[in-house]
N, C-alpha and C. Protein backbone atom coordinates (compact mmCIF):
# COMPACT_ATOMS: atom_id res chain seq x y z
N UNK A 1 -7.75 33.01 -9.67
CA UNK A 1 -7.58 31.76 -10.40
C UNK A 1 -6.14 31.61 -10.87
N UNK A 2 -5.58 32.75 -11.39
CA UNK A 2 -4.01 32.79 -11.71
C UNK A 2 -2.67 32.09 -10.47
N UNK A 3 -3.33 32.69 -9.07
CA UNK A 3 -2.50 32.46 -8.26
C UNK A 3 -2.85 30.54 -7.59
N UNK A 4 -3.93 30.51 -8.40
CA UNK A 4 -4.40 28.68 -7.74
C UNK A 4 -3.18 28.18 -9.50
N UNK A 5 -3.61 28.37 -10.22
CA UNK A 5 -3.06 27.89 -11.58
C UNK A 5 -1.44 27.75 -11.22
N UNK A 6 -0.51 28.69 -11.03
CA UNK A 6 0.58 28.87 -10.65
C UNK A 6 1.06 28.25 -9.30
N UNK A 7 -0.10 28.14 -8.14
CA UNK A 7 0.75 26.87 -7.28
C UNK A 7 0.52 25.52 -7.77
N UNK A 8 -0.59 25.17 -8.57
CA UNK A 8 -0.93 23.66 -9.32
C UNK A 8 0.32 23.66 -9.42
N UNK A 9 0.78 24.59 -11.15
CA UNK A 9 1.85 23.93 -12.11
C UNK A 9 2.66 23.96 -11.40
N UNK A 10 3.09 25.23 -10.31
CA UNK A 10 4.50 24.77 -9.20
C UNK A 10 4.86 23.74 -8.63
N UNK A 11 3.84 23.10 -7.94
CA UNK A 11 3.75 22.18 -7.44
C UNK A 11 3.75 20.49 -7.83
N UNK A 12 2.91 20.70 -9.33
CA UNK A 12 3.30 19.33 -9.95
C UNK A 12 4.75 19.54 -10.62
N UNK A 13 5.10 20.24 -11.46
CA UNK A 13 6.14 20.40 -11.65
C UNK A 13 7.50 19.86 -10.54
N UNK A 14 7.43 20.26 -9.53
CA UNK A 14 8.47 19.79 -8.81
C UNK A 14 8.44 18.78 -8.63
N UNK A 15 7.19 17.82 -8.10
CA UNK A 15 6.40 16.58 -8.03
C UNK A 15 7.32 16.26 -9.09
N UNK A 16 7.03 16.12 -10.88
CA UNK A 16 7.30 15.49 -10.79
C UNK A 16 8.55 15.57 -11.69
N UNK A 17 9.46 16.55 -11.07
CA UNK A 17 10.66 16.18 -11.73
C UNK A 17 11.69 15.29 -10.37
N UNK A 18 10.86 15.45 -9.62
CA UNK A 18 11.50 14.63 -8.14
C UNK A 18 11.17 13.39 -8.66
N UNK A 19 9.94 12.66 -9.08
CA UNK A 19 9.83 11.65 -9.73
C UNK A 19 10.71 11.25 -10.62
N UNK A 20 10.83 11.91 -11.89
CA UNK A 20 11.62 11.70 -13.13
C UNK A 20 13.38 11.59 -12.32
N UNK A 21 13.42 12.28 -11.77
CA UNK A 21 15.34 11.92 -11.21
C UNK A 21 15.34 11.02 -10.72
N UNK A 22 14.44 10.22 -9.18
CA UNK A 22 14.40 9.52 -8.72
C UNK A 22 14.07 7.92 -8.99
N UNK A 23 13.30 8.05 -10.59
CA UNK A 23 13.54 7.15 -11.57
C UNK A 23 14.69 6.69 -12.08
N UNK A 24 15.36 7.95 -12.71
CA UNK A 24 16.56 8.05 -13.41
C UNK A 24 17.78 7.04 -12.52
N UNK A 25 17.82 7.38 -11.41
CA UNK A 25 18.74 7.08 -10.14
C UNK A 25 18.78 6.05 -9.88
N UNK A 26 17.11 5.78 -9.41
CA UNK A 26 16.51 4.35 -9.49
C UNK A 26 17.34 3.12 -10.63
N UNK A 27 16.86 3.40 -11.91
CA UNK A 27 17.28 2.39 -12.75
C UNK A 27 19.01 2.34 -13.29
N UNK A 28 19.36 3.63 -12.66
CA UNK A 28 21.12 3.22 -13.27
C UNK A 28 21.71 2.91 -12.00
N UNK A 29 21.15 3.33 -10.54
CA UNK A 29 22.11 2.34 -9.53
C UNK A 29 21.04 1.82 -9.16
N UNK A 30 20.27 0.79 -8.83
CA UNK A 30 18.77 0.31 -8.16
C UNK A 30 19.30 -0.14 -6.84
N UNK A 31 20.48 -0.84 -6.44
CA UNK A 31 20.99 -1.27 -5.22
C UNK A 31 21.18 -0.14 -4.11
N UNK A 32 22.06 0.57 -4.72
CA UNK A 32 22.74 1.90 -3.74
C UNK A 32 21.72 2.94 -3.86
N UNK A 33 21.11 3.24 -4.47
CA UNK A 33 19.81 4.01 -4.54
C UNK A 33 19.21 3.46 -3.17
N UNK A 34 18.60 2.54 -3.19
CA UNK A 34 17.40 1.75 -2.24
C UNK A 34 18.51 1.94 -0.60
N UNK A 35 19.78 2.01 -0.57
CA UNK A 35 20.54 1.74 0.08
C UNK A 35 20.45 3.27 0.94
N UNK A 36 20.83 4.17 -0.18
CA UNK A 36 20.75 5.41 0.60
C UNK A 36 19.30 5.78 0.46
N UNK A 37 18.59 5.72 0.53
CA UNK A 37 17.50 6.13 0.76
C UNK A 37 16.66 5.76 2.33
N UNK A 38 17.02 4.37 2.35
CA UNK A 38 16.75 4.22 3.51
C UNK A 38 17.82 4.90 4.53
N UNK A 39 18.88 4.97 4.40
CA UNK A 39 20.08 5.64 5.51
C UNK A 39 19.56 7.18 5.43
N UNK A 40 18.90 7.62 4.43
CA UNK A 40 18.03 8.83 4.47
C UNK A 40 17.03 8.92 5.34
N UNK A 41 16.19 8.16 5.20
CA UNK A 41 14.54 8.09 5.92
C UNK A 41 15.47 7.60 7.53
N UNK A 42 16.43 6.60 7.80
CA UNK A 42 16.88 6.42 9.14
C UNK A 42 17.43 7.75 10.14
N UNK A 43 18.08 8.41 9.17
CA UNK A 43 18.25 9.84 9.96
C UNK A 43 17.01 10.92 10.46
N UNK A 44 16.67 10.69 9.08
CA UNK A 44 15.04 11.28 8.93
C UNK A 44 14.50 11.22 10.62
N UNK A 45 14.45 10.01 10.85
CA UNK A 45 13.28 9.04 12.08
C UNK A 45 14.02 9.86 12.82
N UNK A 46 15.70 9.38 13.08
CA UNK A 46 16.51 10.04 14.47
C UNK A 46 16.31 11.20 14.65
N UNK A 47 16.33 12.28 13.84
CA UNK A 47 16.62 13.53 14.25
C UNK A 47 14.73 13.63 14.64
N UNK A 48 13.60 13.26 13.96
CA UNK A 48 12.17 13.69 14.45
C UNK A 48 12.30 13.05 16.33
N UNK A 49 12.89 12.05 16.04
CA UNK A 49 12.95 10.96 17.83
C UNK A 49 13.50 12.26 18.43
N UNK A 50 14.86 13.09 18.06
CA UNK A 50 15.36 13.50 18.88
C UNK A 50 14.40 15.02 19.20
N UNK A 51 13.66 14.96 18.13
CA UNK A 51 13.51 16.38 18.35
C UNK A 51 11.65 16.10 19.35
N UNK A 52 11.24 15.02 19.60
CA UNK A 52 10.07 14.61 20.12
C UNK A 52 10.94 14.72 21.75
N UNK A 53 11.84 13.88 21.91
CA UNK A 53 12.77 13.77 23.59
C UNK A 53 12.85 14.97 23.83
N UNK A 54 13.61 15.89 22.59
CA UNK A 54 13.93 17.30 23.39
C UNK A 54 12.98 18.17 24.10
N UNK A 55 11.56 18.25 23.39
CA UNK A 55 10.22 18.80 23.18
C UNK A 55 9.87 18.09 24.82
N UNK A 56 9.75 17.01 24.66
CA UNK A 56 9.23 15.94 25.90
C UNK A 56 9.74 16.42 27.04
N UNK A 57 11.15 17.10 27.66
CA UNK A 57 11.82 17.38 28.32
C UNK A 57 11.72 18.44 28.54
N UNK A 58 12.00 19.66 27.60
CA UNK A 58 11.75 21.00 27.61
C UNK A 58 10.43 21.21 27.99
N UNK A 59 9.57 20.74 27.69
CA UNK A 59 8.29 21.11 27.65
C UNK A 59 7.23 20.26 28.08
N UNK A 60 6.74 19.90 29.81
CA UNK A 60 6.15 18.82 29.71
C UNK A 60 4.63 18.55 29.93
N UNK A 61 4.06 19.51 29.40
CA UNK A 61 2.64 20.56 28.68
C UNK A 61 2.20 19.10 27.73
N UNK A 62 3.68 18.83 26.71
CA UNK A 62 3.55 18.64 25.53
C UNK A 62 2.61 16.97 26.22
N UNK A 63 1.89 16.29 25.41
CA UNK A 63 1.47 15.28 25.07
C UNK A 63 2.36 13.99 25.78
N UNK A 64 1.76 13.10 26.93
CA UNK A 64 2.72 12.30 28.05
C UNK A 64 3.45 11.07 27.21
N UNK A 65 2.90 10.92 25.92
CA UNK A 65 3.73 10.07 24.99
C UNK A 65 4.73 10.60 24.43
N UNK A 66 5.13 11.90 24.02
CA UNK A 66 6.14 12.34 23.40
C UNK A 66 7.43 12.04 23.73
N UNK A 67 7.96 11.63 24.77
CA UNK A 67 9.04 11.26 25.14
C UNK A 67 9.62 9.69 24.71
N UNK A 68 8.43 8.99 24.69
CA UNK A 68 8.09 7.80 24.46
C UNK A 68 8.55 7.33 22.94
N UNK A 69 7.82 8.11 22.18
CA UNK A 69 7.32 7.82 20.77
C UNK A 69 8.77 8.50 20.27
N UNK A 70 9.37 9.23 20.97
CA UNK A 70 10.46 9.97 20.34
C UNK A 70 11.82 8.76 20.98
N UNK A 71 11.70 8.32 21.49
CA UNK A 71 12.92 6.89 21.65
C UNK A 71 12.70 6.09 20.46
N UNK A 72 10.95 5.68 20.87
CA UNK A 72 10.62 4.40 19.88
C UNK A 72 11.27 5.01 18.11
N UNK A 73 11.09 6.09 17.94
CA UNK A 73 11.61 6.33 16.43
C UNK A 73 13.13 6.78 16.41
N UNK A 74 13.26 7.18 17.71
CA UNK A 74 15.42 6.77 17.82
C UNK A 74 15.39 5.41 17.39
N UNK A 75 15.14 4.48 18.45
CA UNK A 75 15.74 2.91 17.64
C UNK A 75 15.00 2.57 16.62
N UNK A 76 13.93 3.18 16.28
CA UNK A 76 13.64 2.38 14.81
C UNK A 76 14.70 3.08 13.79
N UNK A 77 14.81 4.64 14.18
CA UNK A 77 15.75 4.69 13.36
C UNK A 77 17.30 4.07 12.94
N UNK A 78 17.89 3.89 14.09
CA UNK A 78 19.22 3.56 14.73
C UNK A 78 19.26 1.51 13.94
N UNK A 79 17.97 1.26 14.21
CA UNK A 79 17.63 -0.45 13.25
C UNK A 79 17.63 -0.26 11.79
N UNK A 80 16.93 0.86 11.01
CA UNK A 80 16.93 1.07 9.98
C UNK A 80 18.26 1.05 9.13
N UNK A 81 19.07 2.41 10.07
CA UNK A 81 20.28 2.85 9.45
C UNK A 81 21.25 1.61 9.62
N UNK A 82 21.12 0.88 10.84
CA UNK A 82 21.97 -0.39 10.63
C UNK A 82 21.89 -1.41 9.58
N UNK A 83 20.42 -1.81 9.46
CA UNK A 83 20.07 -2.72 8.54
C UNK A 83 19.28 -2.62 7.23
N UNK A 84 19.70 -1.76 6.60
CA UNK A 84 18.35 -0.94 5.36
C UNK A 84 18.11 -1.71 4.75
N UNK A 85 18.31 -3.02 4.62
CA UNK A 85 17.71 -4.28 3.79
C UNK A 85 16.66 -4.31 4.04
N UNK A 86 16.14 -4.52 5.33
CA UNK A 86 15.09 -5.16 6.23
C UNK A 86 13.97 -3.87 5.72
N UNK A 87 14.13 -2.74 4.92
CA UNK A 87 12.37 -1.99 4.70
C UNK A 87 12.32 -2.34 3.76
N UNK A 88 13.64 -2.69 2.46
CA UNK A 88 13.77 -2.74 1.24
C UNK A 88 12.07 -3.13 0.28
N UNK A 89 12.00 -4.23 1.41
CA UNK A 89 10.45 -4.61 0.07
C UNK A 89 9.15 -3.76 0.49
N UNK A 90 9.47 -3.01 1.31
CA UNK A 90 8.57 -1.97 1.57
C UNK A 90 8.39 -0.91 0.71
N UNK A 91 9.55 -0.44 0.11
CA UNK A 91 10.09 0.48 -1.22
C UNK A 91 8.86 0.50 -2.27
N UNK A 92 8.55 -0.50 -2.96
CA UNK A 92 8.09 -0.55 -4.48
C UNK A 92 6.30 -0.67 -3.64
N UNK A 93 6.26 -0.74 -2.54
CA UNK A 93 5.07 -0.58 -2.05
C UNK A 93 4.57 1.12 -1.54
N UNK A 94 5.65 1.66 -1.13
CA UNK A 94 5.22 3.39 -0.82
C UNK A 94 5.49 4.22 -2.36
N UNK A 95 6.38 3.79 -2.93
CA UNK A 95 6.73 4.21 -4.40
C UNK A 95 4.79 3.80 -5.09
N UNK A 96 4.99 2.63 -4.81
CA UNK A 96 3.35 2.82 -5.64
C UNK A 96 1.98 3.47 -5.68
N UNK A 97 2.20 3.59 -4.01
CA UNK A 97 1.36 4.93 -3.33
C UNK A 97 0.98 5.66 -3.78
N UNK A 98 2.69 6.39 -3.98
CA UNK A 98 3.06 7.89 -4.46
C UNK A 98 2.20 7.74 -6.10
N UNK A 99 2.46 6.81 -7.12
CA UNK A 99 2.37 6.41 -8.36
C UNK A 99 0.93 6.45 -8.73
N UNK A 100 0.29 5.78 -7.83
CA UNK A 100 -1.23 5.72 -7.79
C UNK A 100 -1.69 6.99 -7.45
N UNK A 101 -1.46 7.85 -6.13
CA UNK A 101 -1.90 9.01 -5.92
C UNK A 101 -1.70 10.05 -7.21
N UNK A 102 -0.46 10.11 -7.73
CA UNK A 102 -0.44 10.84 -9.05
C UNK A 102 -1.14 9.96 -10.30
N UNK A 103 -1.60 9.27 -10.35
CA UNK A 103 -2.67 9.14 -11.34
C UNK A 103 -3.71 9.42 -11.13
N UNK A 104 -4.53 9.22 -9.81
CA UNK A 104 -5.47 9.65 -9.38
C UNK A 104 -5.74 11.27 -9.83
N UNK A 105 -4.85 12.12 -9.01
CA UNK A 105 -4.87 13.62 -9.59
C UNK A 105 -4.73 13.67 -10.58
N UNK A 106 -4.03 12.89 -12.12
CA UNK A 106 -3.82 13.24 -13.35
C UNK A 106 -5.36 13.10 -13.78
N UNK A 107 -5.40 11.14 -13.61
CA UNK A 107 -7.27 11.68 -13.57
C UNK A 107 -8.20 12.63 -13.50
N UNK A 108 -8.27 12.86 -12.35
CA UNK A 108 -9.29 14.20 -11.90
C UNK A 108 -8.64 15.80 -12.80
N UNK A 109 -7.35 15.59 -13.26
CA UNK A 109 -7.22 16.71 -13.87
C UNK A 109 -7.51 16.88 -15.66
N UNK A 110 -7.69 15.46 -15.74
CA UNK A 110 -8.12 15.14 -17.51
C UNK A 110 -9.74 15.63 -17.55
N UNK A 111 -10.49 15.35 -16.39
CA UNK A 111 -11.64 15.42 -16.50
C UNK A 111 -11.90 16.68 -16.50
N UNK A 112 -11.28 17.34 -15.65
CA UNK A 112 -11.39 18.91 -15.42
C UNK A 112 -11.31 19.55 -16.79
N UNK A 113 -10.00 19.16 -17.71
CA UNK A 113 -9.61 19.68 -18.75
C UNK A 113 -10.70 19.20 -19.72
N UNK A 114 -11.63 18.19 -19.57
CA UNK A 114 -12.47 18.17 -20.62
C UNK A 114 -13.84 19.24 -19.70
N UNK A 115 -13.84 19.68 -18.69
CA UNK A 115 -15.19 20.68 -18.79
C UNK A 115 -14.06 22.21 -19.18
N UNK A 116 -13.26 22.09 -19.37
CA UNK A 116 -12.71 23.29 -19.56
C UNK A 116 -12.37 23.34 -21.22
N UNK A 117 -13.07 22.43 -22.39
CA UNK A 117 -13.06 22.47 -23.70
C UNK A 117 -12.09 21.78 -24.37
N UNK A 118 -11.05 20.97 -23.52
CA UNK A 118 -10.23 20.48 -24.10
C UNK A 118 -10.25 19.49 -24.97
N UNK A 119 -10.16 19.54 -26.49
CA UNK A 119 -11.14 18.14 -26.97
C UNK A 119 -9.88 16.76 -26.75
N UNK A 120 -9.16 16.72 -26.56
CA UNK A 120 -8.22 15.52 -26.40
C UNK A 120 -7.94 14.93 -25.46
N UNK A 121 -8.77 15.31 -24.08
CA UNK A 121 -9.10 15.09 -22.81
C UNK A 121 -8.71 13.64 -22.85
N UNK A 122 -9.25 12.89 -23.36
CA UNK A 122 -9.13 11.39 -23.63
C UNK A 122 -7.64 10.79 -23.40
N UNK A 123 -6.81 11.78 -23.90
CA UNK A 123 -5.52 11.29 -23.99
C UNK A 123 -4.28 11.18 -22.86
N UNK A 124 -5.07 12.26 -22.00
CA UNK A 124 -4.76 12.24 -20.72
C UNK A 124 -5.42 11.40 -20.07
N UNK A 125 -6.21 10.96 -20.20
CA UNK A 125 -6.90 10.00 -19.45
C UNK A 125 -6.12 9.14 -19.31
N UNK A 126 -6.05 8.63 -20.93
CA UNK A 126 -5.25 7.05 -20.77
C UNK A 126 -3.94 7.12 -19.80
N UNK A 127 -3.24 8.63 -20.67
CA UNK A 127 -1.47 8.82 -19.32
C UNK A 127 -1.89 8.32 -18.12
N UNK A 128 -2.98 8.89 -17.60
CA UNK A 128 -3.59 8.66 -15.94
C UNK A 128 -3.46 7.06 -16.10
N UNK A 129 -4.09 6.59 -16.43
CA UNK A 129 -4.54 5.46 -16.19
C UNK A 129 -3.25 4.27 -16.00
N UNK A 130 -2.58 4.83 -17.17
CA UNK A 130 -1.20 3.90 -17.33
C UNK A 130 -0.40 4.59 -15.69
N UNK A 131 -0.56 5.53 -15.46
CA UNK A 131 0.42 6.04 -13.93
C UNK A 131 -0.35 5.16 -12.87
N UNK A 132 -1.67 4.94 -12.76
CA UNK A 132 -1.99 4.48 -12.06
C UNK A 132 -2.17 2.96 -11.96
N UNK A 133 -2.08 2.46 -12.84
CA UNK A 133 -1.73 0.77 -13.00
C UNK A 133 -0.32 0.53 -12.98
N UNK A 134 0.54 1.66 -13.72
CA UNK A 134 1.68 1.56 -12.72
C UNK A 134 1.96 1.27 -11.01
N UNK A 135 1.56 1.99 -10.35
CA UNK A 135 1.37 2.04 -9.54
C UNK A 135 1.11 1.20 -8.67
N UNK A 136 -0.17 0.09 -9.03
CA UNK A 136 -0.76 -1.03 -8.45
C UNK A 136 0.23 -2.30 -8.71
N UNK A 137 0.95 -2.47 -9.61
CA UNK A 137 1.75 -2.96 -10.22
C UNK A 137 3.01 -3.13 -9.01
N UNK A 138 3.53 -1.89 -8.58
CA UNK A 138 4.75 -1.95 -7.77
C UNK A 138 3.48 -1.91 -6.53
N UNK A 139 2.74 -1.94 -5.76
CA UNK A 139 2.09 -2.22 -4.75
C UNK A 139 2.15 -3.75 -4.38
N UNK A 140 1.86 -4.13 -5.63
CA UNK A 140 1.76 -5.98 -5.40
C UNK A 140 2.85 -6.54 -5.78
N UNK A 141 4.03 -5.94 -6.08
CA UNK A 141 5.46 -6.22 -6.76
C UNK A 141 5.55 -7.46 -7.62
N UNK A 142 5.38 -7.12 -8.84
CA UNK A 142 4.55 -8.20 -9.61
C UNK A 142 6.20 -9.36 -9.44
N UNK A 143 6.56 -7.88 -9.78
CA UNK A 143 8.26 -9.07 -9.90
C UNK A 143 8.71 -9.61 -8.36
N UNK A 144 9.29 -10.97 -8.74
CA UNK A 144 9.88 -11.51 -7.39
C UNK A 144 11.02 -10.72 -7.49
N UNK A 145 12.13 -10.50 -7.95
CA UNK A 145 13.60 -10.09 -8.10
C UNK A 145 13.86 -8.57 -7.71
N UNK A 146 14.11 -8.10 -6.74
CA UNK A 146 13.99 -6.94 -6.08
C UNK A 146 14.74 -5.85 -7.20
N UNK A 147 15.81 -6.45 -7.46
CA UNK A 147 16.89 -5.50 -8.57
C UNK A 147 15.61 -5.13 -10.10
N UNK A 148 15.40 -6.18 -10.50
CA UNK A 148 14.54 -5.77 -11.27
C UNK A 148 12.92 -5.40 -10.94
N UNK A 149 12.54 -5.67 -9.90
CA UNK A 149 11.24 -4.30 -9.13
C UNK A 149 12.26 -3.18 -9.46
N UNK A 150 13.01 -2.76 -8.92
CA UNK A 150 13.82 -1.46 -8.70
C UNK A 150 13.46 -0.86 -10.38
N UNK A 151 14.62 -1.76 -11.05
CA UNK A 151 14.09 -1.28 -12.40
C UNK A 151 12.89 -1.09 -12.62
N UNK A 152 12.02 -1.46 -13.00
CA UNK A 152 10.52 -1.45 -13.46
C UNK A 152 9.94 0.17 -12.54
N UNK A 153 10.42 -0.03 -11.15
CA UNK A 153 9.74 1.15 -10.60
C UNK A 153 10.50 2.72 -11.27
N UNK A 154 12.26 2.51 -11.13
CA UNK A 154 12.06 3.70 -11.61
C UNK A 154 11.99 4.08 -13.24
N UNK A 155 11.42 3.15 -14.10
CA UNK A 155 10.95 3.35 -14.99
C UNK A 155 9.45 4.24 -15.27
N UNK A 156 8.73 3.50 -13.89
CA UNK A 156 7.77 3.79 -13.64
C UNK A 156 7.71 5.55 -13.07
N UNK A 157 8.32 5.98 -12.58
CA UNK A 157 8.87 6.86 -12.01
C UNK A 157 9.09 7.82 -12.93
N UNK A 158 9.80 7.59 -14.08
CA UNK A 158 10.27 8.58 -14.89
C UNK A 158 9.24 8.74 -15.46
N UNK A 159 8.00 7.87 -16.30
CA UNK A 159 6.90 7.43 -16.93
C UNK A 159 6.09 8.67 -16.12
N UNK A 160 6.08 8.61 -15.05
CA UNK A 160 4.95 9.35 -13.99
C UNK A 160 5.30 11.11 -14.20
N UNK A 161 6.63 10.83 -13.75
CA UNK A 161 7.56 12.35 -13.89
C UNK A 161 6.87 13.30 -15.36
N UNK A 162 7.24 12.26 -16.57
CA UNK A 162 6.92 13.06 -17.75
C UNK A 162 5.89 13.54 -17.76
N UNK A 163 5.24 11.65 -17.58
CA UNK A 163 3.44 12.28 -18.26
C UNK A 163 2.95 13.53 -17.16
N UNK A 164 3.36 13.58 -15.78
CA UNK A 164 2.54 14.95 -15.33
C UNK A 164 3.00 16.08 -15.53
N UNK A 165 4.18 16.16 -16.29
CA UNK A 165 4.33 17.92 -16.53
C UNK A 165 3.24 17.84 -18.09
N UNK A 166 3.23 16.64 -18.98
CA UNK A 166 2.45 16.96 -19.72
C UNK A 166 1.11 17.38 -19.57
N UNK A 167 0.30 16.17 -18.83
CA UNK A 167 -0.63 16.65 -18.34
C UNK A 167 -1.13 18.01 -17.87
N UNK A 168 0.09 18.40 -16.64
CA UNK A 168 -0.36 19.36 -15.90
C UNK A 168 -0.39 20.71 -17.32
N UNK A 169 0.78 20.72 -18.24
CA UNK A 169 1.09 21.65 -19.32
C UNK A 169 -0.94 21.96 -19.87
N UNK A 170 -0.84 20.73 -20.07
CA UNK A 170 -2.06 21.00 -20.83
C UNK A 170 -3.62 21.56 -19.94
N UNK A 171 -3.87 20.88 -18.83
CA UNK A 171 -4.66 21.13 -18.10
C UNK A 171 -4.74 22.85 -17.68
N UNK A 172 -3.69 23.23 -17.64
CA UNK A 172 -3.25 24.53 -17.23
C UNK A 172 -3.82 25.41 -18.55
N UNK A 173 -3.04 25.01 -19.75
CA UNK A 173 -3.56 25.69 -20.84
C UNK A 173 -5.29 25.88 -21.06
N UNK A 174 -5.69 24.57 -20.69
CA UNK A 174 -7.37 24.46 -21.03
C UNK A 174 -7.71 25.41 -20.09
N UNK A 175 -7.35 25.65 -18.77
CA UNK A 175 -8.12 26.33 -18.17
C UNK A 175 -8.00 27.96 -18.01
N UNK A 176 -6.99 28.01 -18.48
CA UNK A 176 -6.08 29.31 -19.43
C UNK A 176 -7.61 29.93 -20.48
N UNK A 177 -7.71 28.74 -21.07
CA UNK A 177 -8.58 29.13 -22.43
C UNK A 177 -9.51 29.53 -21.91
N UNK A 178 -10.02 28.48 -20.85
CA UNK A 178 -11.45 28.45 -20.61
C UNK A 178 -11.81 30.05 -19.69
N UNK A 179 -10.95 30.73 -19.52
CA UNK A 179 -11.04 31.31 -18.23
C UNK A 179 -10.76 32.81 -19.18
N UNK A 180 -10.03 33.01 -20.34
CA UNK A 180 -10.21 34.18 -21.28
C UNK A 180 -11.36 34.43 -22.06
N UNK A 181 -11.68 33.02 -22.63
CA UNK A 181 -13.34 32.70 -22.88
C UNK A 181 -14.52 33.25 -22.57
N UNK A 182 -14.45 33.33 -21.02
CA UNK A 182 -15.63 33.83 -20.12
C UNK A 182 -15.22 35.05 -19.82
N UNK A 183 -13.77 35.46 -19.90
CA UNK A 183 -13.90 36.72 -20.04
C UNK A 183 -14.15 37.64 -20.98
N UNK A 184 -13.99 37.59 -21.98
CA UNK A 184 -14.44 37.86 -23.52
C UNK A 184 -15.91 37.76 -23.39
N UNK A 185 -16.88 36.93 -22.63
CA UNK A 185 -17.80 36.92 -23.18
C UNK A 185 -18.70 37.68 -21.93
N UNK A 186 -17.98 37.98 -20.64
CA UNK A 186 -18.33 39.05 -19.62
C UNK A 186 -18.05 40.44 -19.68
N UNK A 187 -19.07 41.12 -21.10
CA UNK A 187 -18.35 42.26 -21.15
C UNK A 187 -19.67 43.21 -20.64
N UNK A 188 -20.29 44.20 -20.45
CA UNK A 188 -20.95 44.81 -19.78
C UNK A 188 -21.68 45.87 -21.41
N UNK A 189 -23.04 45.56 -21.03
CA UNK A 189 -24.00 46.16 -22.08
C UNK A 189 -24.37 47.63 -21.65
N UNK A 190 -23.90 48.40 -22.92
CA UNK A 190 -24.60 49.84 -22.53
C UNK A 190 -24.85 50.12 -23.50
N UNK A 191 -26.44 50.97 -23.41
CA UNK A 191 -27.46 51.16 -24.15
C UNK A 191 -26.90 52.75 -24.43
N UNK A 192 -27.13 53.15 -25.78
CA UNK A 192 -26.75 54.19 -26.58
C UNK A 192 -27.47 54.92 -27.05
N UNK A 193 -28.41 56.26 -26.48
CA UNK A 193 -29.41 57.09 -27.27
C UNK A 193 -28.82 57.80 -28.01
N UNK A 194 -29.80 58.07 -29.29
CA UNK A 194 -29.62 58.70 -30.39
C UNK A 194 -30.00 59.89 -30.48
């Protein structure tokens, strides 16, 4: 249970301090942020395209589309990196994804923390809930004005970042408790003649 506990908190933890920066970034440049990010994900595409052609060539075992699918994501990439405007309103729609999926798990981890004795369970709930209406929020981009989506998301972002190290802090602790608890109370009976 120690070694599941320790990849959780590892794992949200990084989650979501990648969140919380990418907020941070988000709302003090929102233009050049969105800008390199896509010239990120465009390389991203090229080098997977290139590495599908190479595979396709080297190896032709591999799957009769691979050669194929590895061009098609060269020029999508090669369109991307030219024009990163053109995913831009796609942004506050995969960002919300991400936003919603981590409420979802904060959810399921409030609930957990209330069978594991936590009496304030409740309070995580609500964090969840607010990450996850976040979330739906930049899905349907409430705002027309892309600069200010940007804002709002990585507000949203940082919002997400915090509340899950809190969350996860606490969830971890409850099950900390819950799990010394049962050990304390698994102790082994031996009978003593006189």
């Amino acid at each position: 249970m120690r070694e599941t506990l320790k990849k959780l908190k590892a794992d949200i933890i990084l989650s979501a301090l990648l969140c919380a920066v990418l907020g941070i970034v988000l709302l003090l440049w929102p233009e050049a942020t969105i800008d390199l990010v896509c010239k990120i994900l465009a390389v991203g595409l090229i080098i997977m395209g290139a590495v599908q052609i190479t595979s396709y060539f080297t190896d032709r075992s591999i799957h009769p589309f691979a050669g194929a699918l590895g061009l098609l994501l060269v020029l999508v990439g090669i369109w991307i990196f030219l024009r990163p405007g053109s995913i831009v309103s796609i942004v506050p729609i995969v960002i919300g994804v991400i936003l919603c999926v981590h409420g979802i798990q904060d959810l399921k981890l409030s609930f957990e923390t209330k069978e594991n004795g936590y009496g304030n369970w409740w309070s995580m709930l609500i964090i969840a809930a607010v990450s996850l209406l976040f979330g739906v929020i930049c899905i349907v981009n409430a705002f027309g004005m892309i600069k200010l989506a940007l804002r709002f998301i990585g507000i949203a972002l940082i919002y997400d970042g915090v509340s899950d190290l809190w969350i996860a802090n606490r969830a971890i602790r409850a099950a900390k408790a819950a799990g010394e608890t049962a050990k304390a109370l698994d102790v082994e009976y031996k009978e003593v003649d006189d």
